[in-house]
Protein backbone atom coordinates (compact mmCIF):
# COMPACT_ATOMS: atom_id res chain seq x y z
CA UNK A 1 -2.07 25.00 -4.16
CA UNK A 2 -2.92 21.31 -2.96
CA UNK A 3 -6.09 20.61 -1.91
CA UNK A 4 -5.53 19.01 1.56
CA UNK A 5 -8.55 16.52 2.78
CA UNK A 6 -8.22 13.55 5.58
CA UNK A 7 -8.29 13.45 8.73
CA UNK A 8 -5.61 12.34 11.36
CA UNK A 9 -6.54 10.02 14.88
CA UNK A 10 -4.20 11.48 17.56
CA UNK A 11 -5.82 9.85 21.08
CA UNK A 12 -9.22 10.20 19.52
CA UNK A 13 -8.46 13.86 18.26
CA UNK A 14 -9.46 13.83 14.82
CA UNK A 15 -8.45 16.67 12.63
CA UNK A 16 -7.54 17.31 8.45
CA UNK A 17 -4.54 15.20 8.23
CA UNK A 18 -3.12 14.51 4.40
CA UNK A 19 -3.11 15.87 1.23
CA UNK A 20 -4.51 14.49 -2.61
CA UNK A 21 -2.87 15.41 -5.45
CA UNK A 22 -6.39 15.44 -7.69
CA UNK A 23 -9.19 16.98 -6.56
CA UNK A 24 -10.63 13.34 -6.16
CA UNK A 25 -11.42 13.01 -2.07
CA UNK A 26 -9.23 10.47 -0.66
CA UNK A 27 -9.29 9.91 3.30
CA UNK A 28 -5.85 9.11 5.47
CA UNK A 29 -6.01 7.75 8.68
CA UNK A 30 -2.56 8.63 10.50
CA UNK A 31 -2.11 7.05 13.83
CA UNK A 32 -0.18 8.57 15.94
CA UNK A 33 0.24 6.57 19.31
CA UNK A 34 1.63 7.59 22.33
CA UNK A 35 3.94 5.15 24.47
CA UNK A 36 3.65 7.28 26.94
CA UNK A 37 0.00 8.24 28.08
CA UNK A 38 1.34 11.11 30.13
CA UNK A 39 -0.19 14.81 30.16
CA UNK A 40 2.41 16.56 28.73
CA UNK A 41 2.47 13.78 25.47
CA UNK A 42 -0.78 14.15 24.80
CA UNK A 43 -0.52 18.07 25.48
CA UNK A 44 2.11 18.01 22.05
CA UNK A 45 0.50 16.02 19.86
CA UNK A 46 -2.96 17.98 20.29
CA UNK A 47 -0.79 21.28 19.86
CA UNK A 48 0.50 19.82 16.79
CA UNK A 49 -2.52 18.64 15.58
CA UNK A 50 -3.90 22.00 16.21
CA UNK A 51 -1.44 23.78 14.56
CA UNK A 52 -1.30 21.25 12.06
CA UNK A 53 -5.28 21.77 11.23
CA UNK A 54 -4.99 25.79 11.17
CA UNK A 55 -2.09 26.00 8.84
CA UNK A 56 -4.07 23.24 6.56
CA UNK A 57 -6.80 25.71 6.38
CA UNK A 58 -5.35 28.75 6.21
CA UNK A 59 -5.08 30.54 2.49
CA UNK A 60 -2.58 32.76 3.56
CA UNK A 61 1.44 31.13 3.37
CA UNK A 62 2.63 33.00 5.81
CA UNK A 63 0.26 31.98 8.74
CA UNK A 64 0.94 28.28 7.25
CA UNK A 65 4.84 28.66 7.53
CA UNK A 66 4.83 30.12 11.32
CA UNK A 67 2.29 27.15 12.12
CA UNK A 68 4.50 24.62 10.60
CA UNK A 69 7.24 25.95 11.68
CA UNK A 70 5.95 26.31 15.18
CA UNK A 71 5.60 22.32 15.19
CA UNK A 72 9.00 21.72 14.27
CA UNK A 73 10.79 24.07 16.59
CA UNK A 74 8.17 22.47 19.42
CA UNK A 75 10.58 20.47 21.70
CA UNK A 76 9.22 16.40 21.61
CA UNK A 77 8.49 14.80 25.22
CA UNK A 78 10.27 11.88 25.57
CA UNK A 79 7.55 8.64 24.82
CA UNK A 80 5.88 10.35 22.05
CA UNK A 81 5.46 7.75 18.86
CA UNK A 82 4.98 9.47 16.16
CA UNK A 83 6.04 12.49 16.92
CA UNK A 84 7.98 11.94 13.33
CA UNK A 85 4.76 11.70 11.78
CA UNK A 86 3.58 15.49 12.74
CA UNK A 87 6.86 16.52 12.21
CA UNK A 88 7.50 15.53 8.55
CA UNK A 89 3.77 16.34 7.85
CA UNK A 90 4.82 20.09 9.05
CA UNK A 91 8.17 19.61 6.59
CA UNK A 92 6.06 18.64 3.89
CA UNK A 93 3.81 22.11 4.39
CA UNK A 94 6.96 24.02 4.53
CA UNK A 95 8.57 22.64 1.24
CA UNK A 96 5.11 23.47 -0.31
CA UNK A 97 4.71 26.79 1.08
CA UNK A 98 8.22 27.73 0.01
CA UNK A 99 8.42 26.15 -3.21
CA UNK A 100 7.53 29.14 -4.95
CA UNK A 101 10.87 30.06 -6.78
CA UNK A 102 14.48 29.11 -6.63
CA UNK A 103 15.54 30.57 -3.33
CA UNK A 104 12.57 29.16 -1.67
CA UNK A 105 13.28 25.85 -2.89
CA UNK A 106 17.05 26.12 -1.58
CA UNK A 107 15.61 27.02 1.98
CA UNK A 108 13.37 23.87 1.98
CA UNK A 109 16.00 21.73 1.28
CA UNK A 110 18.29 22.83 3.46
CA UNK A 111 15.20 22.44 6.67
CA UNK A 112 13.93 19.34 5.38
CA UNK A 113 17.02 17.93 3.92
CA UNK A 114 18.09 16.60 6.87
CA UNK A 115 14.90 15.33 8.67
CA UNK A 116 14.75 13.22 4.87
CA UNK A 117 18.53 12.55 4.88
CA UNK A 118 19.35 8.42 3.22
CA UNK A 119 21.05 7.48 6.43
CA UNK A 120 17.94 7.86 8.51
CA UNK A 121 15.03 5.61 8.95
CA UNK A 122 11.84 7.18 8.40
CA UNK A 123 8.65 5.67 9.30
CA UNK A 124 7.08 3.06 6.71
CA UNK A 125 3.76 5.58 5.94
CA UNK A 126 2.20 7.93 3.27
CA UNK A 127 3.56 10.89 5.28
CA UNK A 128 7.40 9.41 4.62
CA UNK A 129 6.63 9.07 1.16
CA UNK A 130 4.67 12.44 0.38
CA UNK A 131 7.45 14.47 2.56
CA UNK A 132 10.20 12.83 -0.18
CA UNK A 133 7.95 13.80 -2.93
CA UNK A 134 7.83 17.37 -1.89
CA UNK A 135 11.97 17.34 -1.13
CA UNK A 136 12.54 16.21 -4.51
CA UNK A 137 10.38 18.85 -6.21
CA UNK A 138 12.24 21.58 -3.65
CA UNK A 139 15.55 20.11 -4.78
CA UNK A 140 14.73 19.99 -8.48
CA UNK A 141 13.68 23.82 -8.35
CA UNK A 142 17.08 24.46 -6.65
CA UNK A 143 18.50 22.92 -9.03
CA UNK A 144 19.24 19.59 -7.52
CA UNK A 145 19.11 16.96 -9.86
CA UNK A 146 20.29 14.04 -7.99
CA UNK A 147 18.80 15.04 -4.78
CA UNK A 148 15.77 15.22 -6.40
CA UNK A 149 16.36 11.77 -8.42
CA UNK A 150 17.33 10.22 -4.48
CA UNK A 151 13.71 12.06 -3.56
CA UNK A 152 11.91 10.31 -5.60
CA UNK A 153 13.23 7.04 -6.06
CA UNK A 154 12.91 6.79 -2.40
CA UNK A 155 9.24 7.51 -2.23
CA UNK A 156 8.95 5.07 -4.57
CA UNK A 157 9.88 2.43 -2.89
CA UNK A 158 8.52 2.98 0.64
CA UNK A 159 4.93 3.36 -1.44
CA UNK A 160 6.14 -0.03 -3.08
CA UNK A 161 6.89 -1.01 0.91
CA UNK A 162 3.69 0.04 2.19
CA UNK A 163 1.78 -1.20 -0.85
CA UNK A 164 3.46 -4.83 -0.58
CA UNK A 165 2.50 -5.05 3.38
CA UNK A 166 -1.09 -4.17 2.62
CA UNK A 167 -1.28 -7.06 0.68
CA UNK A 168 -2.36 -10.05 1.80
C-alpha cells in the first residue's frame, strides 16, 4: 500500500492530502478555493476533506472505499472550485483500493474512466496527473493496453505542463 503524506489547504482546513510513491516525505499543498464563500460550499469541501483524511488513514479497504466513495456520490454546490480536485483525489483512492486483481481493476475503470475520459479537461495539478497514473495501472490489470498507454502518456504531459509553468 502507498504511503500517503501532505497535507491539503481547503479555507484554512488543513488535512493529509497526497500520496509519495517512495517512502521519501514529500509535502503537497492542494488549494482548493471556493468562488462561492457560502455555508453550504464550505460545508462540502470540509466533509470531503474529512472523509478524505479518514479513508487516508484508515488500514482497512473497505472503510477507505465507502469514504471515497461517499465523496463522489456527495452532490457538488454550485460555486465550488475545486470540487474536481477532491473528487479525482477520492478516484485515485478507489482505483488503489480496488486494484487488487483483475475484476477490481475492471470496476475502477469503468468509475474512474469517465471522470479521466480524453475529451475532458482536467485541472492542470499533481492530483490530474496521479489520478491518470492510477487509471492506467487499473486498465493495464484489466487488461487494457491502450487505455493504459492513453493513462500514462497523459500524465506525462500534464507533469511536463505543470513542470514547464513552474519554471521561470
Amino acid at each position: 500500500m502507498r504511503r500517503r503524506l501532505g497535507w491539503a489547504l481547503a479555507w484554512g482546513l488543513f488535512v493529509p492530502a497526497c500520496t509519495s510513491e517512495s517512502e521519501a516525505l514529500r509535502l503537497d499543498v492542494v488549494d482548493v478555493e471556493l468562488s462561492a464563500v457560502g455555508a453550504e460550499a464550505r460545508a462540502y469541501v470540509r466533509r470531503c476533506a474529512e472523509d478524505l483524511a479518514r479513508a487516508r488513514a484508515s488500514a482497512d479497504p473497505s472503510e477507505r472505499e465507502a469514504l471515497a466513495l461517499a465523496v463522489l456520490e456527495r452532490p457538488v454546490p454550485s460555486g465550488v472550485e475545486g470540487a474536481e480536485l477532491l473528487r479525482l483525489e477520492a478516484a485515485e483512492m478507489l482505483c488503489e483500493t480496488w486494484d487488487s486483481d483483475a475484476a477490481g481493476a475492471r470496476r475502477a475503470v469503468a468509475l474512474v474512466g469517465p471522470m479521466l475520459a480524453p475529451r475532458r479537461r482536467l485541472p492542470l495539478d499533481p492530483i490530474s496527473a496521479r489520478a491518470l497514473v492510477c487509471l492506467g495501472d487499473a486498465a493495464d490489470r484489466a487488461g487494457d493496453t491502450d487505455l493504459a498507454a492513453t493513462s500514462y502518456l497523459r500524465a506525462i504531459r500534464l507533469m511536463q505542463m505543470l513542470q514547464e509553468e513552474a519554471m521561470p
